[in-house]
N, C-alpha and C. Protein backbone atom coordinates (compact mmCIF):
# COMPACT_ATOMS: atom_id res chain seq x y z
N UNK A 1 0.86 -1.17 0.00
CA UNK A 1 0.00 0.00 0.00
C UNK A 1 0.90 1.23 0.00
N UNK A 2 0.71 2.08 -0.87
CA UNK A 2 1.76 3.02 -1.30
C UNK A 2 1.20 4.24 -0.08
N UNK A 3 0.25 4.29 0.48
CA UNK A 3 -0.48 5.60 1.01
C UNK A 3 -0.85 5.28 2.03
N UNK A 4 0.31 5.45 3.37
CA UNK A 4 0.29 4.92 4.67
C UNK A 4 -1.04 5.46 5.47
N UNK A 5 -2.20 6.38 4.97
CA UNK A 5 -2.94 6.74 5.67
C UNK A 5 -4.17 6.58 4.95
N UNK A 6 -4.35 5.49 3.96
CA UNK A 6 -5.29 4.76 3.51
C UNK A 6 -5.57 3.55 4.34
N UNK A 7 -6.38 3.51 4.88
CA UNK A 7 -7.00 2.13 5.27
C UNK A 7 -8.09 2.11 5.42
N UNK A 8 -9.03 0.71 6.01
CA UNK A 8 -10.17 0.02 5.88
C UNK A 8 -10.77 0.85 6.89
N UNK A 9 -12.40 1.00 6.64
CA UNK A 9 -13.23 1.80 7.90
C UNK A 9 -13.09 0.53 8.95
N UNK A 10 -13.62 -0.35 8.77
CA UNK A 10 -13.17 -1.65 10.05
C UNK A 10 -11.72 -1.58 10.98
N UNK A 11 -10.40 -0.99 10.79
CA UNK A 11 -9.92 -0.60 11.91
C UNK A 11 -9.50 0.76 11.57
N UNK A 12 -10.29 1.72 11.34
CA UNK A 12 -10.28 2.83 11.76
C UNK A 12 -10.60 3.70 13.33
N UNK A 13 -10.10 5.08 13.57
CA UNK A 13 -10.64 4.94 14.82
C UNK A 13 -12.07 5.93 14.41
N UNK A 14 -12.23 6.04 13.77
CA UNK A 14 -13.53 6.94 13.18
C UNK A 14 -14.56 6.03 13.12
N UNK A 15 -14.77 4.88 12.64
CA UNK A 15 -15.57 3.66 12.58
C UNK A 15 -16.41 3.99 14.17
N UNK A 16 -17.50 4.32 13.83
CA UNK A 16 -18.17 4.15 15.05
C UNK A 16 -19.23 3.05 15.25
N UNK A 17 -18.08 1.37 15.30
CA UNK A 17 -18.49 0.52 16.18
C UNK A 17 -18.45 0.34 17.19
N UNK A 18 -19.97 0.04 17.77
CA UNK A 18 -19.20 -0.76 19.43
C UNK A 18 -18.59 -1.72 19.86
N UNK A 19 -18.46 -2.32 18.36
CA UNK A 19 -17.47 -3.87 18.58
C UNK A 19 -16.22 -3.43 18.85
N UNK A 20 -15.20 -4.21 19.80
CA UNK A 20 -14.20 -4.39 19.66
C UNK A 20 -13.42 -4.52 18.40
N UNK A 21 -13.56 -5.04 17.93
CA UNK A 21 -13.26 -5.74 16.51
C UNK A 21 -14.40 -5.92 15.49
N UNK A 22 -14.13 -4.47 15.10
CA UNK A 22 -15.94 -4.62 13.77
C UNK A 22 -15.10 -5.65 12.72
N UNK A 23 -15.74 -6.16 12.07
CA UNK A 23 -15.94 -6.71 11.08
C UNK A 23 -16.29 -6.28 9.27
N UNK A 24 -16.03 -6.35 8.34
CA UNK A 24 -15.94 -5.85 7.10
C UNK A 24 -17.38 -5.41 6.08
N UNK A 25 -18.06 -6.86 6.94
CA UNK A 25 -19.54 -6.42 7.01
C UNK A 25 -20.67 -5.62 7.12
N UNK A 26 -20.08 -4.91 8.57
CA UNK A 26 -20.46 -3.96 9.66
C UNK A 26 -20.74 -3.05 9.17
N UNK A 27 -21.79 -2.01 9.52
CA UNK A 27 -22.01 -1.00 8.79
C UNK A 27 -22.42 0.34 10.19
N UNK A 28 -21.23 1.10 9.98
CA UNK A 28 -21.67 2.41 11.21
C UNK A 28 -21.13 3.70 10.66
N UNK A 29 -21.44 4.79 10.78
CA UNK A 29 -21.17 6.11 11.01
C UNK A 29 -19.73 6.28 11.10
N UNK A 30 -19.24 7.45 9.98
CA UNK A 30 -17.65 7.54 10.20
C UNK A 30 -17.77 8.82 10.97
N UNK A 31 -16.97 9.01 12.30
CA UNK A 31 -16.94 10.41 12.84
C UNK A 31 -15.61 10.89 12.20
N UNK A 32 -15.06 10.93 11.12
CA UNK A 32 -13.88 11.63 11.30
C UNK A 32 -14.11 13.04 11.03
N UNK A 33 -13.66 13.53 11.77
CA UNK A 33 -13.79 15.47 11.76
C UNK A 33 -14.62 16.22 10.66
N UNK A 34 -13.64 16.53 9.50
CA UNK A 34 -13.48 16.61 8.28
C UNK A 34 -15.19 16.01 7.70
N UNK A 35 -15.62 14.47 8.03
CA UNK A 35 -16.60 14.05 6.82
C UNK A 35 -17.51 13.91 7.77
N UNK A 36 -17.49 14.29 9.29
CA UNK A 36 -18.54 13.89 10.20
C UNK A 36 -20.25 14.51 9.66
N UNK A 37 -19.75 15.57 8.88
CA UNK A 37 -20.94 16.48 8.75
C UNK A 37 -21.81 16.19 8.02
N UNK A 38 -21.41 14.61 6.74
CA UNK A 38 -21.71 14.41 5.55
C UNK A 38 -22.88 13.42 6.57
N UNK A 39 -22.86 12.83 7.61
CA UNK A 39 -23.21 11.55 8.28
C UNK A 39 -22.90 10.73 7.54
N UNK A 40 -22.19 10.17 7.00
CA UNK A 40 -21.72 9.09 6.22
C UNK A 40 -22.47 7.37 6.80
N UNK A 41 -22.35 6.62 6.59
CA UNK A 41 -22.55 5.29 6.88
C UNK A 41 -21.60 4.56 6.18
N UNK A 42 -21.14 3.54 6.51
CA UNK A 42 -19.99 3.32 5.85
C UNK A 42 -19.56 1.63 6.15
N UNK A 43 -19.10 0.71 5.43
CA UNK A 43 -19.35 -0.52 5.89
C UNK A 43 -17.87 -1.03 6.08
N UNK A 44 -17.02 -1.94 7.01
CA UNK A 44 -16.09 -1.75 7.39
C UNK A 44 -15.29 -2.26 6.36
N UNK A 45 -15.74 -2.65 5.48
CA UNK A 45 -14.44 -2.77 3.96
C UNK A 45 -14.21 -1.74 3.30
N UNK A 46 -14.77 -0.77 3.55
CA UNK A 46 -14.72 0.39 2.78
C UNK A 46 -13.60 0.83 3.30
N UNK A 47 -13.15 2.05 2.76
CA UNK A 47 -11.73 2.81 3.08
C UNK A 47 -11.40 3.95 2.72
N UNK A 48 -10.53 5.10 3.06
CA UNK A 48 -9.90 6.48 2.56
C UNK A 48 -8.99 6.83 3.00
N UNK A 49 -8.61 7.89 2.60
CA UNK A 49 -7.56 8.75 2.99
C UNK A 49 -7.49 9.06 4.22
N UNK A 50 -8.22 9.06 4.97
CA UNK A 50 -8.56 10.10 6.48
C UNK A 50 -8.27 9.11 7.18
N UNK A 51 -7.85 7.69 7.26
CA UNK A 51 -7.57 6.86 8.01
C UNK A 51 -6.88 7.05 8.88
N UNK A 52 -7.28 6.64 10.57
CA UNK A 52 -6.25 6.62 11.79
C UNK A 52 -6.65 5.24 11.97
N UNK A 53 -5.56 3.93 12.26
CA UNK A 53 -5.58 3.19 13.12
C UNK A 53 -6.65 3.37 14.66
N UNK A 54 -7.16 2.44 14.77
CA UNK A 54 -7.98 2.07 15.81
C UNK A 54 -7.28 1.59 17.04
N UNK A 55 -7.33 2.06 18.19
CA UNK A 55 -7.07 1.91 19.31
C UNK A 55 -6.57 0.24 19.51
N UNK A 56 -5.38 0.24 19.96
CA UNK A 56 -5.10 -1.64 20.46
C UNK A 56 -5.14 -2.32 19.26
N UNK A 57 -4.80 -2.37 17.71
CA UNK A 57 -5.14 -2.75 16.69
C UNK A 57 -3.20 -2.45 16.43
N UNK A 58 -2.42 -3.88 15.91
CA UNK A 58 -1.32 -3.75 15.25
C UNK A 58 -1.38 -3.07 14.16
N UNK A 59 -0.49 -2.35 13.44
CA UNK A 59 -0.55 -1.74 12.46
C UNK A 59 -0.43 -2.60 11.02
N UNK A 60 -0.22 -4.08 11.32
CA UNK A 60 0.36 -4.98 10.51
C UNK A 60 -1.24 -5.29 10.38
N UNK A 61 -2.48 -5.07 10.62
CA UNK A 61 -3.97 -5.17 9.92
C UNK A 61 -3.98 -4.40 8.45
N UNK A 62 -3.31 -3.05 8.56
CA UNK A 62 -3.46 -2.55 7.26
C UNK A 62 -2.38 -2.99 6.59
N UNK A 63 -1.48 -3.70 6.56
CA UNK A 63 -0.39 -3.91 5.69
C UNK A 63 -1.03 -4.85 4.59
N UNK A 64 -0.06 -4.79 3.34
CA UNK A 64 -0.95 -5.14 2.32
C UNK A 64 -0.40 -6.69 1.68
N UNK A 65 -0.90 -7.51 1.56
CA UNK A 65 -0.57 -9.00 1.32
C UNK A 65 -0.45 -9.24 0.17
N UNK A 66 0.81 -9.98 -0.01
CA UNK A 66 0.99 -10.30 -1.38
C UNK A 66 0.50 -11.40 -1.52
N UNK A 67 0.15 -11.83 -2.75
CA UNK A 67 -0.47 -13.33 -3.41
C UNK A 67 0.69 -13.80 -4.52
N UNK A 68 1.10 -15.15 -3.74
CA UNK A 68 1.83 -15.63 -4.30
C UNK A 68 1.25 -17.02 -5.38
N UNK A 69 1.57 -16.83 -6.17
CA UNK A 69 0.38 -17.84 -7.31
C UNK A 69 1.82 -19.17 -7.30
N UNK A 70 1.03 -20.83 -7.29
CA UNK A 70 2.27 -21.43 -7.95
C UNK A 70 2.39 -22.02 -9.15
């Protein structure tokens, strides 16, 4: 991932789940500053620019996986 502050709404800290660990499924309200005003809804596979890591969440969730074909 070339754009260290792209990541998934699922561990964002804007994601306003009450799960511990939302899921990709999940669908809640992004508070981030900036887009709070839009009320967004947003489902946790989704993703942007405005991304902060989520509280207690390794940073190695957003790292990006290669597929190795044989």
């Amino acid at each position: 991932m070339s754009d260290r502050n792209w990541g998934h709404c699922q561990h964002c800290r804007y994601f306003a789940s009450p799960a511990r660990i939302p899921v990709g499924s999940e669908e809640a309200r992004c508070l981030q500053p900036e887009l709070s005003r839009f009320e967004l809804k947003v489902f946790g596979s989704c993703g942007c620019k405005a991304f902060e890591l989520r509280a207690g969440l390794a940073k190695e969730v957003e790292e990006p996986v290669s597929h190795v074909s044989a």
